[in-house]
Protein backbone atom coordinates (compact mmCIF):
# COMPACT_ATOMS: atom_id res chain seq x y z
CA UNK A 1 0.00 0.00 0.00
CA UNK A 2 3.11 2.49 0.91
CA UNK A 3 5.01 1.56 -2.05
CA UNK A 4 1.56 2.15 -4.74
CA UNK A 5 1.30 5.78 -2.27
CA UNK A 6 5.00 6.13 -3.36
CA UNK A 7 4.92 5.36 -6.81
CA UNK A 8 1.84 7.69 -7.20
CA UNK A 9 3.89 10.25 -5.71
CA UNK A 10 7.03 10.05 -7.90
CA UNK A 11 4.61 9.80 -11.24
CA UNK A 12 2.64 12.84 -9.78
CA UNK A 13 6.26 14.72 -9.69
CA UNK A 14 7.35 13.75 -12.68
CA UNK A 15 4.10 15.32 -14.01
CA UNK A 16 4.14 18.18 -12.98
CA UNK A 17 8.18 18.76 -13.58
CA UNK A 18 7.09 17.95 -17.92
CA UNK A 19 4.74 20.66 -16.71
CA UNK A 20 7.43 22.60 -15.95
CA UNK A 21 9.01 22.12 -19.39
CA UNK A 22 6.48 24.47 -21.12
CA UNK A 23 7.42 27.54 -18.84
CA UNK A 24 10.84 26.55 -19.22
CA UNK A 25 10.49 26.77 -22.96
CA UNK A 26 7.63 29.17 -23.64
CA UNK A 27 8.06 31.56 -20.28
CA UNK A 28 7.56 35.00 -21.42
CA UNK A 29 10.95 35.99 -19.39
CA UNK A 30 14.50 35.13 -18.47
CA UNK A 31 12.81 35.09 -14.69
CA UNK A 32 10.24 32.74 -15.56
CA UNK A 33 13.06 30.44 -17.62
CA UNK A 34 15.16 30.05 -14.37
CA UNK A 35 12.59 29.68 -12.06
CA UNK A 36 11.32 26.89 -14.17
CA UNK A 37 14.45 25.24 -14.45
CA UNK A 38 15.37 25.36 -10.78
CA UNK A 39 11.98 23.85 -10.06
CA UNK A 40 12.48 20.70 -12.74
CA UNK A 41 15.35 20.09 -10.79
CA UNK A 42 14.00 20.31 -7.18
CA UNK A 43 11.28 17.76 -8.87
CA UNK A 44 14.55 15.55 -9.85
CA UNK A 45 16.12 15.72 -6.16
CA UNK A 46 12.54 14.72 -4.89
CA UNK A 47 11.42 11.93 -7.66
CA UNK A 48 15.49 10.50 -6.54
CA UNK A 49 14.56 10.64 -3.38
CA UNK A 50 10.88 8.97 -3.96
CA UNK A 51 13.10 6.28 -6.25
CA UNK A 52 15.67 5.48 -3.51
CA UNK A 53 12.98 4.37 -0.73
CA UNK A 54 10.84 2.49 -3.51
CA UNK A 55 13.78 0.27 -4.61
CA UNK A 56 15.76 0.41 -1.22
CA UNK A 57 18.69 1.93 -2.69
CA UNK A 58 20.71 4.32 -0.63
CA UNK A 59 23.12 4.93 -3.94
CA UNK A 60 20.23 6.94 -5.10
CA UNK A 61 19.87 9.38 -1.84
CA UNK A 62 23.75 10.16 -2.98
CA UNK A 63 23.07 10.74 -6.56
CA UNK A 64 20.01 13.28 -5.40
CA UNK A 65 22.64 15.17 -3.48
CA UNK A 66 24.75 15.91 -5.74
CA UNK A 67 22.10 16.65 -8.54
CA UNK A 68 20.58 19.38 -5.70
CA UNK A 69 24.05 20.61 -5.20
CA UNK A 70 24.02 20.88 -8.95
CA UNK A 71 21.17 22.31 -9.58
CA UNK A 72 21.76 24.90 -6.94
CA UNK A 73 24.92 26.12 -8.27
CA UNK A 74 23.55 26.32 -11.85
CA UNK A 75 20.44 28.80 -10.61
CA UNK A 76 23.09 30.92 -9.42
CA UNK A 77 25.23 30.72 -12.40
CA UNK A 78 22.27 31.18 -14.62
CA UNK A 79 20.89 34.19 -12.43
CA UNK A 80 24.28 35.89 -12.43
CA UNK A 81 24.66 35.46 -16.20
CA UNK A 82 20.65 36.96 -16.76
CA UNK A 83 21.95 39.53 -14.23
CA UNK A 84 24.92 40.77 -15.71
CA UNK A 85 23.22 40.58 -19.08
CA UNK A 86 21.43 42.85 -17.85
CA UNK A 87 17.82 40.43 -18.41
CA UNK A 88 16.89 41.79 -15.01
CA UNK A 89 14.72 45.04 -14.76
């Protein structure tokens, strides 16, 4: 019964993060872009997470670190770069 909850959950983020492709794609402004990009990959981190109690794997909790610390560095790359750009009003 967990595990179905589980897998319910990860399918419900992965979802919503080809959701988040559109704004990524269509968003009407560098803001929108990043904030859509940082959100795919907080859906990553979580549907890693989600994946590494379904299957029992703690290799997986490790692979989700990194991917946040990843994804967290790249928002601030890609923020500085829209910044400097001058993309920012």
């Amino acid at each position: 019964m967990i595990a179905g909850m589980l897998v319910g959950a990860t399918v419900a983020f992965l979802l919503f993060a080809i959701a988040l492709v559109y704004r990524a794609v269509v968003g009407p402004t560098m803001q929108d872009r990043v904030i859509a990009v940082n959100a795919i990959g907080t859906n990553t981190v979580v549907i890693l997470a989600l994946v590494a109690v379904i299957a029992g794997e703690q290799m997986y909790l490790d692979v989700a670190l990194v991917y946040a610390l990843l994804n967290f560095l790249l928002s601030i790359a890609i923020s500085k770069f829209a910044v400097e750009r001058g993309g920012v009003i």
